[in-house]
N, C-alpha and C. Protein backbone atom coordinates (compact mmCIF):
# COMPACT_ATOMS: atom_id res chain seq x y z
N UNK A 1 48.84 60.52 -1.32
CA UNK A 1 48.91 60.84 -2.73
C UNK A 1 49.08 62.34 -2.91
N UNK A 2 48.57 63.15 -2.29
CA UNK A 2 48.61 64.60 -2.24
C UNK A 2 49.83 65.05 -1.64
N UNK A 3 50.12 64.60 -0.68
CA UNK A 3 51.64 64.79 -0.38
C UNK A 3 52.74 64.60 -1.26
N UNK A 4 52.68 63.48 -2.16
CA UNK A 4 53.78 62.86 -3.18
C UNK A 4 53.35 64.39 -4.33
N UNK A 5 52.80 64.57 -4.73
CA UNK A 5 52.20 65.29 -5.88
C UNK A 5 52.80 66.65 -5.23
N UNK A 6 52.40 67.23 -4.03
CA UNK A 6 53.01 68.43 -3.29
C UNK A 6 54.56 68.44 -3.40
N UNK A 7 54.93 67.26 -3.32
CA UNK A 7 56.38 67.09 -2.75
C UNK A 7 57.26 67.72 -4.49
N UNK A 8 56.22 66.52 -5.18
CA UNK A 8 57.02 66.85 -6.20
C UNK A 8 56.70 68.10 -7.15
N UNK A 9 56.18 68.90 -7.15
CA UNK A 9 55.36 70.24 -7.42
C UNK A 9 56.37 71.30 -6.90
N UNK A 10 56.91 71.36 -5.49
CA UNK A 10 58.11 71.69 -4.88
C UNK A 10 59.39 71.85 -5.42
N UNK A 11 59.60 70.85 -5.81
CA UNK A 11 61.18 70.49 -6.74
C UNK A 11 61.10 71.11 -8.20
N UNK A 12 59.81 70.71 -8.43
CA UNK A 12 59.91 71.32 -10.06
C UNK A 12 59.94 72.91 -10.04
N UNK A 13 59.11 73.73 -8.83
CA UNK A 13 58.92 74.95 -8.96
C UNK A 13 60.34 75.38 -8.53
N UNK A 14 60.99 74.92 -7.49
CA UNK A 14 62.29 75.08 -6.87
C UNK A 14 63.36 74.68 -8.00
N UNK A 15 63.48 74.07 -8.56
CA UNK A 15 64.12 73.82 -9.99
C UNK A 15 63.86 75.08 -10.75
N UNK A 16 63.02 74.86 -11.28
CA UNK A 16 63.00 76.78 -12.12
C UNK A 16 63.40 77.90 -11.40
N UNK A 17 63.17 77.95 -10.00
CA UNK A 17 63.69 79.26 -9.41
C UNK A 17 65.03 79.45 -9.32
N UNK A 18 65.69 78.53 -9.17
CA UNK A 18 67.20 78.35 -8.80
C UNK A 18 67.79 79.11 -10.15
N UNK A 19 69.22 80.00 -9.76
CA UNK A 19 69.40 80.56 -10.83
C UNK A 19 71.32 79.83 -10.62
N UNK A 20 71.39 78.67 -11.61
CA UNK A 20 73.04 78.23 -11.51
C UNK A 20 73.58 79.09 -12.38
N UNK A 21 74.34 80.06 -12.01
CA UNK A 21 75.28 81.03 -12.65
C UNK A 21 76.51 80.60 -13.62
N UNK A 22 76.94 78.78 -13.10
CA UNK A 22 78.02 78.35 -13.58
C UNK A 22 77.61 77.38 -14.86
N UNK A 23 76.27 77.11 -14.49
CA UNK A 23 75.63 76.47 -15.95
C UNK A 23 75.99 77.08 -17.11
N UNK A 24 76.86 77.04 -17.97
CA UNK A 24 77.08 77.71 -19.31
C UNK A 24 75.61 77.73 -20.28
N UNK A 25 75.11 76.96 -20.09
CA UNK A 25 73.83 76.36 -20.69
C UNK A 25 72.65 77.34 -20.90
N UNK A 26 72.82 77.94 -19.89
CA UNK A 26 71.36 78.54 -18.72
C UNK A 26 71.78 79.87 -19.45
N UNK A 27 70.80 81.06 -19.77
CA UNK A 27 71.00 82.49 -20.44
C UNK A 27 70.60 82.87 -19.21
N UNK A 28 70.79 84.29 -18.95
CA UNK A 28 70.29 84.87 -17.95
C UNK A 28 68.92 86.20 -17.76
N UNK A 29 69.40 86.49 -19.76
CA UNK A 29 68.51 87.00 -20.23
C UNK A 29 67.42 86.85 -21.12
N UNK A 30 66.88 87.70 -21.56
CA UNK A 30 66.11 87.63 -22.52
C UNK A 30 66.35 87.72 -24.02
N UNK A 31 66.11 86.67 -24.80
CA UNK A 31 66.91 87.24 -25.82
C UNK A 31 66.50 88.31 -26.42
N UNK A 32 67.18 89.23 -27.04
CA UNK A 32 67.09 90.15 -27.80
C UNK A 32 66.15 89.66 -28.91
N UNK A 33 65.46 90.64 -29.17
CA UNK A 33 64.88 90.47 -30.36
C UNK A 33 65.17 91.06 -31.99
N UNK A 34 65.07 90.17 -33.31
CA UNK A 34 65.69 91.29 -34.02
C UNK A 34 64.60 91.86 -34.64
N UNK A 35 65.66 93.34 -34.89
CA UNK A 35 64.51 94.13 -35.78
C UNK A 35 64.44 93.94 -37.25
N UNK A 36 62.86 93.52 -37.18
CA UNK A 36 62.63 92.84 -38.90
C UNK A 36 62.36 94.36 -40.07
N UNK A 37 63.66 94.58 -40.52
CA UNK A 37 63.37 95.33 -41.82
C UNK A 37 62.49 95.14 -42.96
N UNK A 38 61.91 96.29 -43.09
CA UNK A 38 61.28 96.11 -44.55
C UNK A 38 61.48 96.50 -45.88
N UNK A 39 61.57 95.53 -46.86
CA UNK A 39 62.73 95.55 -47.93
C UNK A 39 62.87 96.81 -48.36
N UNK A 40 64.06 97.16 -48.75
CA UNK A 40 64.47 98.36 -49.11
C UNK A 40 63.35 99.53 -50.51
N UNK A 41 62.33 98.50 -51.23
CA UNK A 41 61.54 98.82 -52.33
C UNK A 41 60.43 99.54 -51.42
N UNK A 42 59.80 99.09 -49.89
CA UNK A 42 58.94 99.66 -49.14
C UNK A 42 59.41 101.27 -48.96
N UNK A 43 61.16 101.70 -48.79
CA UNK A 43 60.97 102.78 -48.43
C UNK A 43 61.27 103.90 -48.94
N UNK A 44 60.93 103.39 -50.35
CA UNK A 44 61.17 104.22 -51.62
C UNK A 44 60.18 103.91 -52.77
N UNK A 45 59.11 103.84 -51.73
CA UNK A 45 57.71 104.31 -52.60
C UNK A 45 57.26 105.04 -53.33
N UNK A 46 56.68 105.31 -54.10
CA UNK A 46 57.28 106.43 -55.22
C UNK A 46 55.17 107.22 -55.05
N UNK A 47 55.39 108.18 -54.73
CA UNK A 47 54.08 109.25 -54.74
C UNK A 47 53.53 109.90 -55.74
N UNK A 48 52.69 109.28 -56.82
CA UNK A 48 52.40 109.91 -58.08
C UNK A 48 52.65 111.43 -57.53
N UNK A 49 52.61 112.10 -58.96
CA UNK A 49 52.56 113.68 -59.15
C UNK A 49 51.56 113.99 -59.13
N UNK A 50 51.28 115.01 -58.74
CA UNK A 50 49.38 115.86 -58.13
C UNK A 50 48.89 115.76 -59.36
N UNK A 51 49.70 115.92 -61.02
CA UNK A 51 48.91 115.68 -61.96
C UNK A 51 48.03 114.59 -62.40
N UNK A 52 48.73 113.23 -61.70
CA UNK A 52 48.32 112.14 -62.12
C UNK A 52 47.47 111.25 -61.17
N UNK A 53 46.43 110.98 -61.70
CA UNK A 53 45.08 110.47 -61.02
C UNK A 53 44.92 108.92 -60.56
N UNK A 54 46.24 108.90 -60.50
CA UNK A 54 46.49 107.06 -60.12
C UNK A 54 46.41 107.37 -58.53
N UNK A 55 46.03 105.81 -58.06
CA UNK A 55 46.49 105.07 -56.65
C UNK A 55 48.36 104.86 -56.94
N UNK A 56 48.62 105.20 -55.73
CA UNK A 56 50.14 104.91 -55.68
C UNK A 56 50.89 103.49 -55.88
N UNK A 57 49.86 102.66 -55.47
CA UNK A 57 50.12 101.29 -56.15
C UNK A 57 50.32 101.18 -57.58
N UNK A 58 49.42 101.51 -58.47
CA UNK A 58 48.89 101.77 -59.61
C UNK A 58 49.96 102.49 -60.03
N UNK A 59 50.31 103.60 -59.73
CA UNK A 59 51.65 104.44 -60.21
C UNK A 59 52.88 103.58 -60.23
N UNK A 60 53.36 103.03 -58.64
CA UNK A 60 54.54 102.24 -59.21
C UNK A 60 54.52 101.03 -59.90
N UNK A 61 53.29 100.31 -60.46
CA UNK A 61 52.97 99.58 -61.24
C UNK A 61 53.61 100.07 -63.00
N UNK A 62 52.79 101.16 -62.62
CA UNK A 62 53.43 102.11 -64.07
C UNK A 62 54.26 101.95 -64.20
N UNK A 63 55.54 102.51 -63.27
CA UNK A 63 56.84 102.78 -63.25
C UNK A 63 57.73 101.53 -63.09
N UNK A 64 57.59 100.38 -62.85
CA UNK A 64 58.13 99.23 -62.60
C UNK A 64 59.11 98.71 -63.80
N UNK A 65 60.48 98.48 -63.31
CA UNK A 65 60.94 97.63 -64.27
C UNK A 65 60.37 96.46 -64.75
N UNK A 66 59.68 95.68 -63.99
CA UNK A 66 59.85 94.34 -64.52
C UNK A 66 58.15 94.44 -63.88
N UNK A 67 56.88 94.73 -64.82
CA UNK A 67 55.64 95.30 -64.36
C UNK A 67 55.02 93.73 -63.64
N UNK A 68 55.30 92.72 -64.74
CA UNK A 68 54.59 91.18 -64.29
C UNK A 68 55.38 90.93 -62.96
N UNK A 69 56.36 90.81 -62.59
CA UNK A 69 57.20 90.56 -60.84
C UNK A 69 56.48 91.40 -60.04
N UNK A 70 56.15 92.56 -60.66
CA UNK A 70 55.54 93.65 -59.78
C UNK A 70 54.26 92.98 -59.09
N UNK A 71 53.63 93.11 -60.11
CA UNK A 71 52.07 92.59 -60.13
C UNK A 71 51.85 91.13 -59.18
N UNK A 72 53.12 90.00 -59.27
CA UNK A 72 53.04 88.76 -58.62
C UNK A 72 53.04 88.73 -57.46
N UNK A 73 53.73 90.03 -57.00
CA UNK A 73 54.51 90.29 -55.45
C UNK A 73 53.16 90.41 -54.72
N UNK A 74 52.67 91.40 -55.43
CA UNK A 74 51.59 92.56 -54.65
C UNK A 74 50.30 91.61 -55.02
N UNK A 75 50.01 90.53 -55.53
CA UNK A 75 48.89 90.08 -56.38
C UNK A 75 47.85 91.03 -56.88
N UNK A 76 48.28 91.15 -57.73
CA UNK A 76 47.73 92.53 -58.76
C UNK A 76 47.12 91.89 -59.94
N UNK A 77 46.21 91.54 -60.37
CA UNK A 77 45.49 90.93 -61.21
C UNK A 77 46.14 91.53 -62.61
N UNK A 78 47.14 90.76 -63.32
CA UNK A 78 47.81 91.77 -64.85
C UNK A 78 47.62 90.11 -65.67
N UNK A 79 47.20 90.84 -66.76
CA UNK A 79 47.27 89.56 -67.84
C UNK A 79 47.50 90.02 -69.44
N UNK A 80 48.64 89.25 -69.31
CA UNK A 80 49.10 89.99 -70.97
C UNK A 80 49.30 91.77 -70.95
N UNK A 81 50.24 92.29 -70.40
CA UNK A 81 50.16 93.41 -69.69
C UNK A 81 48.93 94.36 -69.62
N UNK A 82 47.75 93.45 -69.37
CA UNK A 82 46.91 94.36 -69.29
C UNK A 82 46.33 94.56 -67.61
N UNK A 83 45.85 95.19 -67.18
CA UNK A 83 45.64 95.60 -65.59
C UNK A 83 44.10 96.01 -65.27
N UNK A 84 43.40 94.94 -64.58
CA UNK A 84 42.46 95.41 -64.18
C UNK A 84 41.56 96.56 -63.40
N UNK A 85 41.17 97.42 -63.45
CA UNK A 85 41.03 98.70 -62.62
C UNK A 85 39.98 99.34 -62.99
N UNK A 86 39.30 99.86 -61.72
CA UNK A 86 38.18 100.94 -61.68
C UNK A 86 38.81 102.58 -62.78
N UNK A 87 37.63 102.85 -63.60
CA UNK A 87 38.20 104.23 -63.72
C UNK A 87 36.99 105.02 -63.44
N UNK A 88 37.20 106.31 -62.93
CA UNK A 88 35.68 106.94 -62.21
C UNK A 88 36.00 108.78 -63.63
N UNK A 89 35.24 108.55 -64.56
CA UNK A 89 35.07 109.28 -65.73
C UNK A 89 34.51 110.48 -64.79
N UNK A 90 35.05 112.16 -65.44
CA UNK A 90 34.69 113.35 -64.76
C UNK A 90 32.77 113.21 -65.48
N UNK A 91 32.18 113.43 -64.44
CA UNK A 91 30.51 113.55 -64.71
C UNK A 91 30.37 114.54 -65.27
N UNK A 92 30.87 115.69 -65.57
CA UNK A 92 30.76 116.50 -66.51
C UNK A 92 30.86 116.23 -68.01
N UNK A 93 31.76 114.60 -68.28
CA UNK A 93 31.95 114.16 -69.42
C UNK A 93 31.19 113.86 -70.43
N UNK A 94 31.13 114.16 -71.88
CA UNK A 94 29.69 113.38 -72.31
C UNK A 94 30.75 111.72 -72.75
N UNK A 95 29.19 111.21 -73.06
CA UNK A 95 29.30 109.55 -73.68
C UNK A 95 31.04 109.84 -74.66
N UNK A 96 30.43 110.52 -75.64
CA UNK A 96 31.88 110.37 -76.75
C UNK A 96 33.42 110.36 -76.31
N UNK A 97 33.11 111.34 -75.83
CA UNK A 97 34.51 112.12 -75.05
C UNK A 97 35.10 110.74 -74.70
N UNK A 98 34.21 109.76 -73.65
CA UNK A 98 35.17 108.93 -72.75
C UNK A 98 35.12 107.37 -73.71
N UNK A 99 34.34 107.38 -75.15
CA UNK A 99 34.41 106.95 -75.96
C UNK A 99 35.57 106.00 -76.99
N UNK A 100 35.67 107.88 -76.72
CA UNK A 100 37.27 107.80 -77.45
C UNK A 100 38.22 107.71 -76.72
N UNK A 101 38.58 108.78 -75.72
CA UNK A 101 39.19 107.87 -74.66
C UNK A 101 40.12 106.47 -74.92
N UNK A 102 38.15 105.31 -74.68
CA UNK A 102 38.54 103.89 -74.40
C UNK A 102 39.11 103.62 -75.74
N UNK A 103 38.48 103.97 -76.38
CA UNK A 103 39.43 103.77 -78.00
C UNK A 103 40.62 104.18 -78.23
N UNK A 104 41.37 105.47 -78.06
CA UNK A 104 42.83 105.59 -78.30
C UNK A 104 43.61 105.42 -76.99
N UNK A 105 43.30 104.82 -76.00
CA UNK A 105 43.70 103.91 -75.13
C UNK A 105 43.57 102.45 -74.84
N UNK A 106 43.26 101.86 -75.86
CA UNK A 106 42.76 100.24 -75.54
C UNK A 106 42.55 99.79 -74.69
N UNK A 107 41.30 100.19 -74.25
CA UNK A 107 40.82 99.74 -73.05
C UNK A 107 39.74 98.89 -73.11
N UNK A 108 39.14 97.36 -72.68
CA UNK A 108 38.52 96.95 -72.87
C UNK A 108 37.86 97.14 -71.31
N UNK A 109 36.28 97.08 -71.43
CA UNK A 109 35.25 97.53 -70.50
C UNK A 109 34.79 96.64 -70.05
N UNK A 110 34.88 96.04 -69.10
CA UNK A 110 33.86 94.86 -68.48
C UNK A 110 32.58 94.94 -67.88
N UNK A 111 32.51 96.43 -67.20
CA UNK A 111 31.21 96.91 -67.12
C UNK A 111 31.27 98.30 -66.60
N UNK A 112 30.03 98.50 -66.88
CA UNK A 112 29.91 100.10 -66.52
C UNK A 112 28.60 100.56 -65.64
N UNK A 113 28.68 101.80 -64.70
CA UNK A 113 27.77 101.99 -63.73
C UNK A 113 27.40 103.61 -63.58
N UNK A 114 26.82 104.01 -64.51
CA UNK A 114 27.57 105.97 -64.99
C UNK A 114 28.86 105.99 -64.91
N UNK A 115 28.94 106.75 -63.94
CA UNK A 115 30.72 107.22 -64.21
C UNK A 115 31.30 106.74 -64.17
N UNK A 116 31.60 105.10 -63.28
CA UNK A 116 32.42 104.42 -63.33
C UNK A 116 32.47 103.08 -63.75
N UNK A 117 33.60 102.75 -64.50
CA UNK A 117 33.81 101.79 -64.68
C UNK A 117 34.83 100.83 -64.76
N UNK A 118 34.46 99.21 -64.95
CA UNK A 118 35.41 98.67 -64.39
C UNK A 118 36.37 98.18 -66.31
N UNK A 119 37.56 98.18 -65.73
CA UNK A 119 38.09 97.72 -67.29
C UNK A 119 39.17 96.95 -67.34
N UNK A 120 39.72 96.79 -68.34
CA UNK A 120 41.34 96.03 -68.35
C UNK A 120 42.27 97.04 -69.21
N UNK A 121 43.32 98.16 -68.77
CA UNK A 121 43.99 98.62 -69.62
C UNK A 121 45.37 98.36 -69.76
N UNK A 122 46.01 98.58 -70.70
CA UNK A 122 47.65 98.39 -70.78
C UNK A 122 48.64 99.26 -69.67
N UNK A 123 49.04 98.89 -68.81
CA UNK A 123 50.03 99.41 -67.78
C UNK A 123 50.86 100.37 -68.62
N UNK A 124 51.33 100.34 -69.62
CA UNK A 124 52.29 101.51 -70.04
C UNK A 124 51.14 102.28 -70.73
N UNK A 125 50.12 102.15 -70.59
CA UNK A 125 49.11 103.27 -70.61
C UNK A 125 48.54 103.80 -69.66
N UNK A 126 48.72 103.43 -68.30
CA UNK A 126 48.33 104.11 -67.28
C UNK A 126 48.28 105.80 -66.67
N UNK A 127 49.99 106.13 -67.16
CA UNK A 127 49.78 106.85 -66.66
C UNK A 127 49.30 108.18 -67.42
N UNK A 128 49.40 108.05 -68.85
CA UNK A 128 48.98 108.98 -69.79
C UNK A 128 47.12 108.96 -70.00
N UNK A 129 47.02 107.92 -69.60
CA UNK A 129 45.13 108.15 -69.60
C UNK A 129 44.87 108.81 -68.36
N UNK A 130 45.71 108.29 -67.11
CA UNK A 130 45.31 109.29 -65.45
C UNK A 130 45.19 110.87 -65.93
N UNK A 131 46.54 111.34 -66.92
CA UNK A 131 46.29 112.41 -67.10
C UNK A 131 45.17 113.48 -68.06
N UNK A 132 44.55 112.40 -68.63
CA UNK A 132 43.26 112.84 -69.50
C UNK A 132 42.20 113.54 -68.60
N UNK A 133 41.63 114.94 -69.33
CA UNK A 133 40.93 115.68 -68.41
C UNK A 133 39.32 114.99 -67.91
N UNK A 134 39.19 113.81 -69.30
CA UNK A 134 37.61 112.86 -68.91
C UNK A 134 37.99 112.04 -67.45
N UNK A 135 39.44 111.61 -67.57
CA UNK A 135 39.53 110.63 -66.02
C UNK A 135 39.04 111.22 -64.83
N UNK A 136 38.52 111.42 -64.09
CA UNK A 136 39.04 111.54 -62.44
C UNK A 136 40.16 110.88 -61.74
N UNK A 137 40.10 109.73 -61.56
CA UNK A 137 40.58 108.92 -60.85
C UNK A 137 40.82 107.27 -61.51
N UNK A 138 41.65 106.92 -60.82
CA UNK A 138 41.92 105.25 -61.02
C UNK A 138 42.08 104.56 -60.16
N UNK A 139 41.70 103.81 -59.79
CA UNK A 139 42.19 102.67 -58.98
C UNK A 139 42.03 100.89 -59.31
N UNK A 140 42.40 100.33 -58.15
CA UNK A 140 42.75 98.52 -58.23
C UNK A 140 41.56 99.15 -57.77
N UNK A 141 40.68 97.02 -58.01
CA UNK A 141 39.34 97.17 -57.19
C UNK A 141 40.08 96.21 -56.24
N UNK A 142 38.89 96.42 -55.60
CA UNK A 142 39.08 96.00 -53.70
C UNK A 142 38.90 94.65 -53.56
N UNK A 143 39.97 93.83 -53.37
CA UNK A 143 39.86 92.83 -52.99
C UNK A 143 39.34 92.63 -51.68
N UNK A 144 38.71 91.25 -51.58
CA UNK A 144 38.55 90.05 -50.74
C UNK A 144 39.23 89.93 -49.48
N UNK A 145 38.80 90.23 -48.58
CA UNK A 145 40.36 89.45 -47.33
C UNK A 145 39.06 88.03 -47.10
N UNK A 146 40.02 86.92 -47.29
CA UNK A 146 39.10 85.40 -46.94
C UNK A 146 39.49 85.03 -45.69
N UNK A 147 38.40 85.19 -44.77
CA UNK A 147 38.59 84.81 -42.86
C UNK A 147 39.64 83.10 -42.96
N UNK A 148 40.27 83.36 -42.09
CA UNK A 148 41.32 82.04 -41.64
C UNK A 148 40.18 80.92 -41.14
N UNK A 149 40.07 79.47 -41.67
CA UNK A 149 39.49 78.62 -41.21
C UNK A 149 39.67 78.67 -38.84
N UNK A 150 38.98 78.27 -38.81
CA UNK A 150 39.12 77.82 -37.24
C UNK A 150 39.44 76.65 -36.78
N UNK A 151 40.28 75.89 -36.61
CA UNK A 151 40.28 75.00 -36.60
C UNK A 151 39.43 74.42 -35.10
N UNK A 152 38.87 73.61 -35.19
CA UNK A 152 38.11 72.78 -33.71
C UNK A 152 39.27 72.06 -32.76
């Protein structure tokens, strides 16, 4: 039985080694691999201006023709063009200041933690509130990465 099993263990390994040159069939190489581009929108990312206190996501969100495609691509939480996002208020600010602010920016507040808070504002208001001297900063909040099941 070990002999039959040897014998044929032989042929199969001797089968793969053999290289038939006249086999049209048979490659000789490896295939090439292709190089996977990344769409032409990746490499013309657009770098807010030092004035403006956005995440660069957040900026070409701003700038987007078509802001809802934008938002679907990237899953960007937008509803009724409004955009969910951290804003981190200068601590030097008082209460009123960032008051008004949320008021002549329509911004609705979902919660607040001192300086920062979380809100929903209008995307074609983004980038004119980044530039308000109460903002610091803006950003998306941080999503979730959800671990891949394992399968058994």
């Amino acid at each position: 039985m070990k002999r039959l099993f040897l014998i044929i263990l032989a042929v199969i390994l001797a089968g793969c080694v053999t290289n038939n040159e006249s086999d049209l069939n048979v490659t000789n190489s490896v295939p090439e691999k292709k190089e996977k581009r990344l769409p032409k929108e990746f490499n013309k990312q657009h770098k807010p201006p030092e004035e403006i206190k956005l995440t660069s996501v957040l900026y070409e969100l701003a700038v987007a023709p078509d802001p809802d495609n934008f938002a679907k691509e990237r899953n960007i939480f937008l509803n009724k063009g409004l955009v969910k996002v951290y804003i981190l208020f200068d601590p030097g600010s008082s209460i009123p200041e960032r008051e008004e602010i949320i008021q002549n920016y329509n911004i609705m507040i979902e919660k607040k933690a001192g300086n920062l808070s979380r809100a929903m504002v209008p995307v074609n208001r983004l980038i004119p509130l980044s530039k308000e001297s109460v903002v610091q900063s803006i950003k998306l909040p941080n999503r979730l990465i959800k671990p891949e099941r394992i399968k058994p």
